[in-house]
Protein backbone atom coordinates (compact mmCIF):
# COMPACT_ATOMS: atom_id res chain seq x y z
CA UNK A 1 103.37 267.15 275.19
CA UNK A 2 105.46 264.60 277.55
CA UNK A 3 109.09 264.80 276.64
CA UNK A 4 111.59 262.26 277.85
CA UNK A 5 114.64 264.18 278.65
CA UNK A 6 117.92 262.76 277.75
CA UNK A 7 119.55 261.99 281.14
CA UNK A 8 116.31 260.05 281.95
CA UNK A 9 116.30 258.04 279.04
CA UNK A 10 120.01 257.18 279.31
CA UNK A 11 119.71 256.38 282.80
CA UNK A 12 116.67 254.27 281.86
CA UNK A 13 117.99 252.53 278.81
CA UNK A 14 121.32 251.74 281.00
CA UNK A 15 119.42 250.15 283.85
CA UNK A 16 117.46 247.79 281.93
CA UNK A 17 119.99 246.39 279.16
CA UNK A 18 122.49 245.79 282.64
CA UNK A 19 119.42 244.10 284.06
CA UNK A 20 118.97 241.75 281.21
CA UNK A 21 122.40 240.87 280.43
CA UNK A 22 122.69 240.09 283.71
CA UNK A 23 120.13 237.82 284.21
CA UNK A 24 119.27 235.98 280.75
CA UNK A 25 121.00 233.46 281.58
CA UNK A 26 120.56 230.14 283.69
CA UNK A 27 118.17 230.57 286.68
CA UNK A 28 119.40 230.01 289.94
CA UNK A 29 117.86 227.48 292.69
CA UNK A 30 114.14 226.92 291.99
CA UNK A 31 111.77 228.98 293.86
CA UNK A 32 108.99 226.59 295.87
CA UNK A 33 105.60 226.55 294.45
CA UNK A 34 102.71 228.08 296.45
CA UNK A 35 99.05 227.86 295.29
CA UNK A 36 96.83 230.79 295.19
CA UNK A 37 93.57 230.45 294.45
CA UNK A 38 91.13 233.78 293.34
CA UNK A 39 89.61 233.72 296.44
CA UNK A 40 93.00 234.31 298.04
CA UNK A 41 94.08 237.04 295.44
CA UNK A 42 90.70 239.54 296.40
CA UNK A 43 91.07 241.27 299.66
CA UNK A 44 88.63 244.46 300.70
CA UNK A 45 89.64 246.66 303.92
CA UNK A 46 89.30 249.94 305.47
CA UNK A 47 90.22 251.97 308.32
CA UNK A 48 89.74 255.31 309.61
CA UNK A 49 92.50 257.39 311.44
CA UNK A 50 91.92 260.20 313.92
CA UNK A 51 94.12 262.38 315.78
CA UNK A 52 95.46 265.26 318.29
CA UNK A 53 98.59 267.22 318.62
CA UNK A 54 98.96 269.61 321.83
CA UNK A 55 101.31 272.23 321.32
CA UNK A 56 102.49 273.69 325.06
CA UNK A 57 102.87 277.27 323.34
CA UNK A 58 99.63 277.64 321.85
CA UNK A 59 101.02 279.45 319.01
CA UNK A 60 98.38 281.70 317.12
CA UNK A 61 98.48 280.47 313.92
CA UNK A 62 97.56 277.16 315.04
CA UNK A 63 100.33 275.41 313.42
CA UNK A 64 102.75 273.35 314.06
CA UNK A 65 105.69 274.61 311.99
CA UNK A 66 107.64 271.74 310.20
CA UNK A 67 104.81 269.19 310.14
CA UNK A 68 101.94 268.10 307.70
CA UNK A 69 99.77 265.06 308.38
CA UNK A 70 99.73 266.55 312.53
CA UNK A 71 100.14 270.22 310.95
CA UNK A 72 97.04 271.50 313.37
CA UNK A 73 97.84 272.53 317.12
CA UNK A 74 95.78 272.03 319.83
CA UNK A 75 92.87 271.10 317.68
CA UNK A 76 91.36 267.14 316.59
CA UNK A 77 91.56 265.64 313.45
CA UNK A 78 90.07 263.24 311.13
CA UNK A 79 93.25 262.54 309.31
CA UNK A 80 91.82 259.56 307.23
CA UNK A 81 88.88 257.12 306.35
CA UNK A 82 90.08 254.72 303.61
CA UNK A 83 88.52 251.95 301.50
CA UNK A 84 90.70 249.44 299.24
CA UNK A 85 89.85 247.65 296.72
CA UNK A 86 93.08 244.98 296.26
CA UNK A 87 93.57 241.88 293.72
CA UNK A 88 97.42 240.51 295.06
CA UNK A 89 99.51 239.39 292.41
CA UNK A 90 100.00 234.98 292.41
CA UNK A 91 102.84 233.83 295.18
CA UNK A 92 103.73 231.50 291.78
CA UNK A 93 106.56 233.34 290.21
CA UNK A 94 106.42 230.40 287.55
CA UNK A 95 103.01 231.64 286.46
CA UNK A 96 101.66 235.12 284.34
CA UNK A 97 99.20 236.97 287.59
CA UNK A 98 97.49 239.99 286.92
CA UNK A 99 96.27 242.22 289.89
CA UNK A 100 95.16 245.90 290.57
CA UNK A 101 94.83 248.49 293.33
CA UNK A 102 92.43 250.98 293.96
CA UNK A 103 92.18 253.02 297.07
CA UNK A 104 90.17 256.09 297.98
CA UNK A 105 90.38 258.20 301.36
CA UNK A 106 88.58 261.27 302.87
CA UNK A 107 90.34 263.58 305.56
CA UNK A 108 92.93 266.25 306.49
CA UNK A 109 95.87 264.23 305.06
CA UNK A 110 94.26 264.07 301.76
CA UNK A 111 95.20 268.27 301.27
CA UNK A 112 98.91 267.34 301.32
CA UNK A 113 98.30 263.80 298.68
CA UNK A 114 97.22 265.16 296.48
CA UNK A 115 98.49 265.13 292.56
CA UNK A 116 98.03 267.47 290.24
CA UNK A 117 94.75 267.57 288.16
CA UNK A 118 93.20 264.75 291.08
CA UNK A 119 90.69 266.07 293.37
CA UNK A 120 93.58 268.79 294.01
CA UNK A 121 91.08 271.90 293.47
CA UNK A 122 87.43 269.68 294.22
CA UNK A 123 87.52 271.66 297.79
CA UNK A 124 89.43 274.15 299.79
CA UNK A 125 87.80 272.34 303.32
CA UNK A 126 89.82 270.62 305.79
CA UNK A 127 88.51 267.15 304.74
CA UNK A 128 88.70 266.50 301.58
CA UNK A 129 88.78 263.54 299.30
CA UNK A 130 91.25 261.53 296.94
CA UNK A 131 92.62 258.89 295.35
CA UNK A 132 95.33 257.75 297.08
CA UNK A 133 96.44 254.35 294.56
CA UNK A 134 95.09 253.72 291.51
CA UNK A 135 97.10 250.75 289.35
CA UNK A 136 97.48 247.71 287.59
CA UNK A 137 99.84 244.97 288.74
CA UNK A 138 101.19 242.48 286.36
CA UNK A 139 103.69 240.00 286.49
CA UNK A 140 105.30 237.87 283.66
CA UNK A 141 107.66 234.96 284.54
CA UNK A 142 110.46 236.19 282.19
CA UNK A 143 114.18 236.80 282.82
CA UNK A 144 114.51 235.65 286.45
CA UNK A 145 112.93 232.85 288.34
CA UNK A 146 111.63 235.34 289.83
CA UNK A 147 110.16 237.17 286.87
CA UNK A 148 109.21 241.12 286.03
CA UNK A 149 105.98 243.33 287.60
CA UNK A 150 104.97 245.94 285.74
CA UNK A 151 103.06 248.61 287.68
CA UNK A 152 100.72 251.04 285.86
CA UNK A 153 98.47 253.55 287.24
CA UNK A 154 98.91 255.92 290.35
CA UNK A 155 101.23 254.60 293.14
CA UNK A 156 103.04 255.55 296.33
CA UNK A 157 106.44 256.05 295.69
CA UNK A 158 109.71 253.62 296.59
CA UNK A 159 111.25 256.11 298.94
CA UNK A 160 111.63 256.95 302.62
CA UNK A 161 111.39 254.46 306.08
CA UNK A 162 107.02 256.14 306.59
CA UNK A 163 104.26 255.69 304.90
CA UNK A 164 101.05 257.72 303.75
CA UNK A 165 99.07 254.42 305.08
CA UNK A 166 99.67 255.09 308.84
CA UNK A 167 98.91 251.47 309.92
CA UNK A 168 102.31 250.71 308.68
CA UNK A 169 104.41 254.04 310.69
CA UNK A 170 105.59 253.43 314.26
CA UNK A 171 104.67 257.00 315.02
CA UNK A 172 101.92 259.47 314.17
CA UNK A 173 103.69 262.32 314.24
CA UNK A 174 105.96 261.69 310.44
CA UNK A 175 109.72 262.96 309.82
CA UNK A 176 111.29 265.96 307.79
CA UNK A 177 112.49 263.34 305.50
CA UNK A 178 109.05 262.25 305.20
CA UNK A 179 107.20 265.45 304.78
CA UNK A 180 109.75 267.53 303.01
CA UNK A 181 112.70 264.78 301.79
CA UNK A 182 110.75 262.02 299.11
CA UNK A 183 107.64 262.59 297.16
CA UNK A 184 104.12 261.24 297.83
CA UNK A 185 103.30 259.17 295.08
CA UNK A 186 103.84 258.68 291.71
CA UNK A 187 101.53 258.61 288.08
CA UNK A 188 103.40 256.27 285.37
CA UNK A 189 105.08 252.82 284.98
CA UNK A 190 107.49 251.50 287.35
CA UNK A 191 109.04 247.75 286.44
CA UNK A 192 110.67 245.65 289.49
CA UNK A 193 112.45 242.97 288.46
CA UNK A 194 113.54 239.80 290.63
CA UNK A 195 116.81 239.46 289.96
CA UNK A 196 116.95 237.05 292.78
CA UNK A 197 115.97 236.00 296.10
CA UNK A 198 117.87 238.55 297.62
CA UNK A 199 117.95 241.71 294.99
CA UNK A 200 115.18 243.28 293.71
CA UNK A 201 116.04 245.78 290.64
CA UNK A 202 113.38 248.87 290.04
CA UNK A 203 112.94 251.16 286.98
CA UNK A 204 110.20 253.67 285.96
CA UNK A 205 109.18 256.72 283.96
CA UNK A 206 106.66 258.40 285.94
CA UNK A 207 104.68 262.17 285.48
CA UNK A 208 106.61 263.43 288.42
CA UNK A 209 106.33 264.63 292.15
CA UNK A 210 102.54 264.31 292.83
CA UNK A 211 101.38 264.40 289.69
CA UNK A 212 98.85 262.88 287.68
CA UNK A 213 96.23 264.37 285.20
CA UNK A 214 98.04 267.44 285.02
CA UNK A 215 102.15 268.20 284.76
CA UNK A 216 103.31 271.26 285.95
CA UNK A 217 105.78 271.26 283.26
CA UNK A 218 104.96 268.40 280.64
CA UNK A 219 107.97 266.64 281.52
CA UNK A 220 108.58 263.08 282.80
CA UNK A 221 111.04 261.91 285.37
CA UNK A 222 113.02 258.25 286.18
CA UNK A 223 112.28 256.57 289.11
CA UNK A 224 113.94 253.51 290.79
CA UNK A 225 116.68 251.71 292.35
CA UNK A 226 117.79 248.55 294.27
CA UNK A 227 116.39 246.38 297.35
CA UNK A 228 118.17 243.67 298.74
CA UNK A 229 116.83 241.45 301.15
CA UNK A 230 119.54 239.67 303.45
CA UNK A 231 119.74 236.41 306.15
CA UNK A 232 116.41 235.56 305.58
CA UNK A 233 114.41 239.25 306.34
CA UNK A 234 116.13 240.11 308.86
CA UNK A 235 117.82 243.17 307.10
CA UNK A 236 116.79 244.96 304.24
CA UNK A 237 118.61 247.86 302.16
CA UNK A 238 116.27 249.42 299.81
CA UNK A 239 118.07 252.57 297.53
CA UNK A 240 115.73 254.85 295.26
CA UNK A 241 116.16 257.95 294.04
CA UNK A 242 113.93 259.84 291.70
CA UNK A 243 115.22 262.30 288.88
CA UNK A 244 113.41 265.51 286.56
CA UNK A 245 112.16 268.44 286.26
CA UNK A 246 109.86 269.25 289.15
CA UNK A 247 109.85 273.33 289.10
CA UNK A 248 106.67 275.06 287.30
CA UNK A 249 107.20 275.89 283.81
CA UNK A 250 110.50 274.57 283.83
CA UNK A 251 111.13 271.20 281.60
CA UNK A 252 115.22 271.30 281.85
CA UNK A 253 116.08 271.48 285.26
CA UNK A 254 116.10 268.31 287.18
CA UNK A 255 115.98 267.48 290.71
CA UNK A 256 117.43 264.54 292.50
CA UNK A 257 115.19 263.10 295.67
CA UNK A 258 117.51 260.24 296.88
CA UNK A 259 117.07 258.05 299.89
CA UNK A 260 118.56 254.92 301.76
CA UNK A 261 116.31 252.79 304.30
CA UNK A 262 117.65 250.30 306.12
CA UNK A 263 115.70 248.20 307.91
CA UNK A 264 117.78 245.57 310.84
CA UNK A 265 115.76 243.02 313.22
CA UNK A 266 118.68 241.53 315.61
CA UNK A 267 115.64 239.94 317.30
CA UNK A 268 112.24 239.42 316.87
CA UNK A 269 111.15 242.02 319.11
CA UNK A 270 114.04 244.86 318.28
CA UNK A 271 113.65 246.32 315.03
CA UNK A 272 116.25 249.34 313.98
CA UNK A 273 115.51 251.39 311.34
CA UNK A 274 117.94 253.91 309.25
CA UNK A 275 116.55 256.91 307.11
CA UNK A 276 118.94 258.43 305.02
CA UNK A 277 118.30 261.43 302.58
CA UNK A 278 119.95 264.09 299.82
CA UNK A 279 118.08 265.81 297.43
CA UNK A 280 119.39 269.21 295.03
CA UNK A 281 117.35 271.34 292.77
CA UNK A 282 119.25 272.81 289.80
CA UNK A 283 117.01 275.29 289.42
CA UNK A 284 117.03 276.74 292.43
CA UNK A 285 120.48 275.56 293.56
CA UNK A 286 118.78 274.06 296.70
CA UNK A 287 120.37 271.26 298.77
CA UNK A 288 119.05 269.06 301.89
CA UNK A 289 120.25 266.03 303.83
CA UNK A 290 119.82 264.25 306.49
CA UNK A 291 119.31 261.40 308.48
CA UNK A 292 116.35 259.97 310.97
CA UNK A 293 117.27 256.97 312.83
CA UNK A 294 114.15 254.53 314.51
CA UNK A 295 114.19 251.72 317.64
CA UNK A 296 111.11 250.05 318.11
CA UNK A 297 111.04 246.88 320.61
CA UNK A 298 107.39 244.79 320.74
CA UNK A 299 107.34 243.95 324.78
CA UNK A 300 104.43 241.71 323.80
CA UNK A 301 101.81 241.55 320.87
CA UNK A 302 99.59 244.08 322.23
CA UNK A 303 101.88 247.29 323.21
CA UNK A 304 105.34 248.47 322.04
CA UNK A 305 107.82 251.24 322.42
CA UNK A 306 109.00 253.62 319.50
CA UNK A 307 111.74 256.57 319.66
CA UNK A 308 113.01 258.32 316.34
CA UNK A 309 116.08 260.88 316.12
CA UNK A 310 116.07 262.87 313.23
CA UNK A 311 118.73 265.50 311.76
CA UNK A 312 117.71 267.29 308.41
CA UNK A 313 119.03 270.33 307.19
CA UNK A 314 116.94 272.55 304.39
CA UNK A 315 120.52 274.58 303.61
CA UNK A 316 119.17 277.01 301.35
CA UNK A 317 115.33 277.63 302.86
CA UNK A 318 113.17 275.96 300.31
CA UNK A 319 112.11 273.14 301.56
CA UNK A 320 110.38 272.88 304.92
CA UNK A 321 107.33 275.23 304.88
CA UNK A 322 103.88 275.21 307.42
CA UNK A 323 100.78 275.47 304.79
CA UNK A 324 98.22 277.42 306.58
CA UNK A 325 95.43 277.72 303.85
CA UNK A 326 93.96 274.09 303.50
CA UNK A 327 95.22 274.01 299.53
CA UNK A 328 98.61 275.78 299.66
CA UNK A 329 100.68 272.89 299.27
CA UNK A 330 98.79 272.14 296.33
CA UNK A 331 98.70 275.68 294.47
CA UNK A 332 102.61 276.01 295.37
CA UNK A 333 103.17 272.50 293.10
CA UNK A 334 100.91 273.88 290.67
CA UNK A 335 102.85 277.38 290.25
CA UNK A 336 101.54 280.25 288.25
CA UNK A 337 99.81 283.69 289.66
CA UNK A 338 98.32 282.30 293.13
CA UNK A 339 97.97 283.70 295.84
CA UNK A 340 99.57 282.18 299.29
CA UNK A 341 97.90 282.65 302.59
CA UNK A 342 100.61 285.28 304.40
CA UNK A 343 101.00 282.26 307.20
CA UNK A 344 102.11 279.60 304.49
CA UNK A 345 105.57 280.74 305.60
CA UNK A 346 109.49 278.76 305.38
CA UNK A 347 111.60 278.17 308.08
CA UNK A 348 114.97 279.90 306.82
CA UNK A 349 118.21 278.31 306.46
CA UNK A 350 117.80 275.89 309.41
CA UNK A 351 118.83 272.60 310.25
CA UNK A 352 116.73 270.68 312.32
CA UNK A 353 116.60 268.27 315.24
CA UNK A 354 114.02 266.21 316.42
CA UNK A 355 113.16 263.22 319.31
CA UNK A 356 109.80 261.72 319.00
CA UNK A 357 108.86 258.77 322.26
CA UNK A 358 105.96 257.20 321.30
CA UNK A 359 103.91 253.65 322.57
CA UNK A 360 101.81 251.46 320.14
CA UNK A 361 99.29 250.27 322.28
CA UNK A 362 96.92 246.95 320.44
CA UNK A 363 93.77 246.70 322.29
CA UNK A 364 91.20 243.72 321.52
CA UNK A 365 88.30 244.77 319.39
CA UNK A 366 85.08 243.12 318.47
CA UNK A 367 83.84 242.05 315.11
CA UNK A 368 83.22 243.64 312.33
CA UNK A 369 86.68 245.57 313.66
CA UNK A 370 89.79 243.61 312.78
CA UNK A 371 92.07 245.67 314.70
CA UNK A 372 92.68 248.95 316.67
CA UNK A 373 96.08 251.12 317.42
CA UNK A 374 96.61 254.04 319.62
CA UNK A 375 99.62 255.51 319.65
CA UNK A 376 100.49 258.56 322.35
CA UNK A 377 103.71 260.13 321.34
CA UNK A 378 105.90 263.02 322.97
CA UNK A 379 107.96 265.06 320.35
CA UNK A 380 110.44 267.96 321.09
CA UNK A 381 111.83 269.79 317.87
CA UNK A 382 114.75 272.43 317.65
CA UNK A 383 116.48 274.83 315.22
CA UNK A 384 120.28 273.69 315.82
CA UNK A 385 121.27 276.94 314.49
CA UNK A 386 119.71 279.36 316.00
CA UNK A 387 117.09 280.34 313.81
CA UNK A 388 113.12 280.63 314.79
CA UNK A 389 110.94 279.09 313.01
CA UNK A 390 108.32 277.64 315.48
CA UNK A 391 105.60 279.04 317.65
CA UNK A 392 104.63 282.06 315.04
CA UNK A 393 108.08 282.21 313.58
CA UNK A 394 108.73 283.53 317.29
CA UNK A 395 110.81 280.17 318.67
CA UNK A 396 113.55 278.01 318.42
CA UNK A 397 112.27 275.08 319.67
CA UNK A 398 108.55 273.28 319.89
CA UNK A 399 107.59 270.73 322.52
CA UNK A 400 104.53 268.76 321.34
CA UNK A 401 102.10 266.17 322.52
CA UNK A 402 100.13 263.70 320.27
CA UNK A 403 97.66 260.71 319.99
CA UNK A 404 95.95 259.18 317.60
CA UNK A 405 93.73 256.01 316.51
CA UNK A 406 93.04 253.51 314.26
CA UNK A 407 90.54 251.12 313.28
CA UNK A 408 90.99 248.55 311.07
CA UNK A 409 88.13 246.69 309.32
């Protein structure tokens, strides 16, 4: 049975009494009214991803250590073919709106998405299928001019500067933070109120790191934090952090996933994007930080330039991992008495470094295609401290190669 620990529900109760003494009273300047019609609200898209990482070592496990979506060297894949179903909430903040999102995918990525008890065990192939988001949207013009949404279902979670939907990443290749730093999505209730034009307040009790049907140990965790939106978009500060129990079996010990992304556009072309990260485990007395740091500049609307400089350290070994069986990552969040394939193996106490130089090319497409990106990226990654744990747990460093494409329909 779901228990809500104390810490969580004092942290919970806190935010949300602050939030509406704060904002009961008077509303601010009046928000302009846009009509929506239903028409508008209803949207249906797809797109399928595929890619290839070269590794210059050819190690023989085939892996590339330290990376998930592109875990696969020298060898294609058909990372994702995704269908959504969307109904937007009403631009009208003045008026109740109802909406909902459902979204299914098939492909390699889905083996590291999944949540427990959701197409987690269906298949132990290298495609397999899920259900990525699965939620209703409401929103009630209360409090704020701005009002409350109230999210309920299966979501992506608030944190980190990447994305599981790669039509929104400026690379293909993803970042430690990304893979090993913030969770992948979320099963619960997640409130974001409005507070104003330029702070946006978010609080939710959610089933945990990738989890859904089942809990790995019937506990429930807190999830939120703070967005603020500056001069007019052009920088954003968006603070989450996520808080419970997340080992098997163990309802008591919590740990903290926090992160900080910044997002800057001095001009319309330059954007600069800062990724920062902690997260602890009491239960295992585990720590890592770090930081990844993004430039992209548009030279025109149909190629651009990305690079991204990371620094993450996994101090104490139990956090960045290659998962060589196709449902390891999956059996590892699940605990009990399974059985690891002996190549599912850690890096040690490392810190890593990491440059990724990548190109977002646009080329036109015909109809029914409403879009197309290929994206060739360089990426060099390095133990700082000496330790191997690329190329067969033989190396310290890894020089990759990598494209991949999307279509958009």
């Amino acid at each position: 049975m779901l228990s809500l620990n104390n810490r969580s529900a004092s942290l919970l109760a806190t935010l949300l009494l602050r939030c509406a003494a704060a904002f009961a009273g008077p509303p601010g300047s009046p928000v302009p009214v846009q009509l929506s019609t239903p028409q508008d609200l209803f949207k249906v898209y797809a797109w399928i991803e595929s890619g290839f990482t070269a590794n210059v070592d050819s190690p023989k496990d085939r892996q590339n250590f330290g990376r998930l979506f592109d875990d696969r060297s020298n060898e294609p894949l058909f990372n994702q073919a995704a269908i959504t179903l969307e109904r937007t909430l009403s631009t009208t903040p003045a008026d109740f709106s109802w909406g909902f999102k459902l979204q299914s995918i098939a492909g390699s990525d889905a083996r590291f998405i999944h949540s427990l008890g959701l197409f987690d065990r269906i298949t132990d192939n290298l495609v397999q299928p899920d259900i990525s988001e699965a939620y209703l949207n409401l929103h009630f013009p209360v409090l704020t001019v701005g009002g409350l949404d109230l999210k309920l279902g299966k979501f992506v979670t608030l944190e980190g500067a990447e994305t599981v939907d790669p039509r929104t990443n400026v690379l293909y290749s993803h970042s430690y933070i990304f893979n090993f730093g913030i969770p992948f999505n979320h099963t619960g209730a997640l409130a974001t109120l409005h507070a104003s034009r330029a702070v946006d307040l978010y609080a939710g009790i959610t089933r945990g790191v990738n989890t859904s049907v089942e809990d790995n140990n019937d506990s429930v965790a807190f999830h939120g934090g703070i967005g603020l939106n500056l001069f007019d978009g052009r920088l954003t500060v968006l603070g989450t952090t996520h808080v419970g129990p997340e080992i098997p079996d163990n309802n008591h010990d919590y740990r903290y996933l926090n992160d900080i992304t910044i997002v800057a556009k001095p001009t319309e072309r330059l954007t600069l994007i800062t990724d920062l990260n902690f997260i602890y485990d009491e239960a295992v007395a585990a720590t890592a930080y770090g930081i990844a740091q993004y430039l992209t500049y548009a030279f025109n609307d149909f190629i651009s330039i990305a690079v991204r400089g990371e620094i993450w350290r996994d101090a104490n070994n139990f956090y960045v991992a290659q998962f060589a069986e196709n449902d390891d990552l999956a059996d590892s969040l699940r605990g009990g008495n399974v059985m690891l394939d002996p190549r599912t193996v850690t890096g040690g106490e490392t810190t890593y470094g990491a440059i990724t130089l990548g190109l977002t090319i646009k080329p036109p497409v015909p109809k029914p295609l409403t879009g197309c990106l290929i994206r060739p990226e360089v990426r060099y990654d390095c133990s700082l401290n000496g330790t191997r744990p690329f190329n067969d747990s033989a190396e310290r460093d890894q020089f990759t190669a990598g494209v991949d494409v999307i279509f958009t329909f």
